[in-house]
Protein backbone atom coordinates (compact mmCIF):
# COMPACT_ATOMS: atom_id res chain seq x y z
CA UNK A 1 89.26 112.89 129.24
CA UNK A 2 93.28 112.83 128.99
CA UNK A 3 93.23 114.77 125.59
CA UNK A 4 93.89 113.24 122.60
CA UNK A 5 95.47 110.05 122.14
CA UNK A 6 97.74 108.47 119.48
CA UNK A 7 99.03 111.54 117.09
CA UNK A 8 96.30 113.84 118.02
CA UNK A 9 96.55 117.04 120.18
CA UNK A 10 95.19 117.90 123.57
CA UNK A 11 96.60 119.06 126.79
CA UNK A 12 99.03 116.43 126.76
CA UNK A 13 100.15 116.05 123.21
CA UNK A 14 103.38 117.70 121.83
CA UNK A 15 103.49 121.43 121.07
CA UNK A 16 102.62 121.55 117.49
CA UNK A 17 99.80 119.44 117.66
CA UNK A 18 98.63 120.89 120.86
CA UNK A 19 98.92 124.68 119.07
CA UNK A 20 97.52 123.38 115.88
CA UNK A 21 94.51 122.17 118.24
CA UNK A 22 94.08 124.61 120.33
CA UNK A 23 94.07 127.37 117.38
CA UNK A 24 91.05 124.90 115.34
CA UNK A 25 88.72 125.04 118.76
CA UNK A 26 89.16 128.65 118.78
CA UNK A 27 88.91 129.41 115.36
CA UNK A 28 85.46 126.92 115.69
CA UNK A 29 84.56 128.48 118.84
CA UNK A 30 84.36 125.49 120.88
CA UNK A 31 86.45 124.19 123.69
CA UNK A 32 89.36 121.83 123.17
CA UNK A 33 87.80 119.12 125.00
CA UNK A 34 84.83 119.80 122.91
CA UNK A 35 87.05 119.63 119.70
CA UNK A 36 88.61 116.56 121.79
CA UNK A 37 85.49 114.58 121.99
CA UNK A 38 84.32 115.08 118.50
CA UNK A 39 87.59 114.13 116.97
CA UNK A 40 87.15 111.08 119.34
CA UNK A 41 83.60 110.40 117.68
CA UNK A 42 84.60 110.66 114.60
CA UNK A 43 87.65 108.76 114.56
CA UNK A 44 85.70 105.75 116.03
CA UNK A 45 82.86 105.74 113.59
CA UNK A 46 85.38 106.08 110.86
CA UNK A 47 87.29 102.80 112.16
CA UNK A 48 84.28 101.30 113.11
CA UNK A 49 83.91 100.29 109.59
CA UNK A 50 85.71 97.64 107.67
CA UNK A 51 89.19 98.04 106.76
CA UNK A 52 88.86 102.32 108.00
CA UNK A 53 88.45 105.43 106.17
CA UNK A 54 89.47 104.48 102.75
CA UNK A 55 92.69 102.83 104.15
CA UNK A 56 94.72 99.86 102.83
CA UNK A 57 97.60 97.27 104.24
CA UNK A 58 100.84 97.41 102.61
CA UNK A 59 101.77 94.24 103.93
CA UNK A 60 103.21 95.46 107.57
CA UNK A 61 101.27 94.62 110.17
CA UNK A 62 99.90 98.52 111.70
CA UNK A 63 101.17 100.01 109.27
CA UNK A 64 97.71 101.75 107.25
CA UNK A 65 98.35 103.68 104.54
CA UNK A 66 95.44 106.20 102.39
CA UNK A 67 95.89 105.71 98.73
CA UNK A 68 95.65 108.65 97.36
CA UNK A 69 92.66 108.25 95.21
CA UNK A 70 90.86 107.90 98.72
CA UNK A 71 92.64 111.04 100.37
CA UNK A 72 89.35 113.18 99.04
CA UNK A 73 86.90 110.81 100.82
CA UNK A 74 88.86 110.82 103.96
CA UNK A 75 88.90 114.50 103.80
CA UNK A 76 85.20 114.70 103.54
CA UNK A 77 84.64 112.20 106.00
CA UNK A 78 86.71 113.92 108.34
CA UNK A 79 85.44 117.34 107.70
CA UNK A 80 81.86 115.99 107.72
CA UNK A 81 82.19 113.98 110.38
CA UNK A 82 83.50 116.98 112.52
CA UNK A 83 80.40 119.14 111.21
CA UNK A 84 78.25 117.33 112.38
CA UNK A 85 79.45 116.67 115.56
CA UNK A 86 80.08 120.32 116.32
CA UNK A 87 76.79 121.61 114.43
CA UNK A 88 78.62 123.64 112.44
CA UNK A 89 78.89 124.16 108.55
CA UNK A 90 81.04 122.10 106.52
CA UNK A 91 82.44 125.17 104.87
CA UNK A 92 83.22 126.74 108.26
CA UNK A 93 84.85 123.45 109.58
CA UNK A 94 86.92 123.22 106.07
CA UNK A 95 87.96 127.21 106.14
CA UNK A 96 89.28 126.74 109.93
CA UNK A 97 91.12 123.57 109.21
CA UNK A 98 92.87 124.83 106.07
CA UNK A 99 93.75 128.57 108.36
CA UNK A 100 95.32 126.42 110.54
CA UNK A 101 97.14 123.89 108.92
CA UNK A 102 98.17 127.04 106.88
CA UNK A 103 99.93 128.50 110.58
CA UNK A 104 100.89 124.99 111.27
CA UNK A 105 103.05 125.14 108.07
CA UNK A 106 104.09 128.69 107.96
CA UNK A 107 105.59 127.84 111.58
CA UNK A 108 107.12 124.33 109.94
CA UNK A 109 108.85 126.56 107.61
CA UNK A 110 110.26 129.45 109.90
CA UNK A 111 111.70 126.27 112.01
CA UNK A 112 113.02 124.57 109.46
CA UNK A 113 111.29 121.28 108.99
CA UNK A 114 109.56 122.25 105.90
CA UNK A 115 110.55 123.98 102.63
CA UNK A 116 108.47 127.39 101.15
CA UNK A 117 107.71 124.59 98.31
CA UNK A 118 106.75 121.78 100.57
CA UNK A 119 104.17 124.43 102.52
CA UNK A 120 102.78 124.98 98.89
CA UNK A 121 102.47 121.45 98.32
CA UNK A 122 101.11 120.71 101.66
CA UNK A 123 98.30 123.59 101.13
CA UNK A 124 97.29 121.82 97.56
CA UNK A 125 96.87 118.43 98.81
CA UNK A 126 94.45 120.01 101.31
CA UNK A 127 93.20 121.96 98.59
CA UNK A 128 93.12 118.85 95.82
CA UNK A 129 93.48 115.82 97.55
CA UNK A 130 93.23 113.59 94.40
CA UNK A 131 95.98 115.55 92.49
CA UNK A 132 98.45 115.45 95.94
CA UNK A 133 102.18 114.72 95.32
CA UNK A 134 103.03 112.80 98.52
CA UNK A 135 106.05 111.70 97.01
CA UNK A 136 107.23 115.37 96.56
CA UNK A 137 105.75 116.68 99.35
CA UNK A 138 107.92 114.30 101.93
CA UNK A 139 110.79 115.48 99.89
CA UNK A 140 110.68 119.17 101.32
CA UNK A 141 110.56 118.31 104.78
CA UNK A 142 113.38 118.54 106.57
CA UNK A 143 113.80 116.48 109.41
């Protein structure tokens, strides 16, 4: 494969993606084209079903949006989804997603782009998808 496509992360995506990648495989103890290819799967069984993962249209053509009342199925459908494809626990999948996204945001924040609060909030929408401030969230980044 070429890696991941669209906004994923792979050998050719950009380096924060491709770090927060690389770091999941290893902290799953898989390869990243064996990350790669699940994530692949996953996303096409996900979109293989009407209307996506819990997605909606807000009236602009490409433009899908998850309400968030469905981020908490998307999560699980994501985190399942990548369970099973990698034969690990869900609980193991969840703990090395959150570690990383953790990184992810701790490196955000030392760069800039993200507020001490917006890392918080970032962490509890992982945490609590169905009580997630997106609103207040997008207003600590800093682009």
């Amino acid at each position: 494969g070429r890696g991941f496509r669209g906004r994923g992360g792979g050998p050719h995506a950009f380096g924060p993606a491709r770090e927060f990648f690389r770091g999941l495989a290893e902290r799953l103890d898989v390869t990243p084209e064996q990350l790669r290819e699940a994530i692949v799967r996953v996303k096409r069984r996900m979109h293989g079903r009407r209307g996506g993962p819990g997605f909606h249209r807000r009236g602009r053509p490409g433009l899908d949006r998850p309400r968030p009342r469905d981020l908490a199925r998307i999560k699980a459908r994501i985190l399942g989804g990548l369970a099973a494809e990698l034969e690990k626990p869900v609980d193991e999948v969840r703990e090395a997603v959150r570690a990383e996204l953790a990184e992810a945001l701790d490196r955000a924040v030392a760069m800039g782009f993200l507020s001490g609060r917006g890392r918080e909030l970032a962490l509890g929408c992982f945490d609590r998808p169905r009580s997630c401030d997106i609103g207040a969230l997008r207003r600590e980044a800093h682009p």
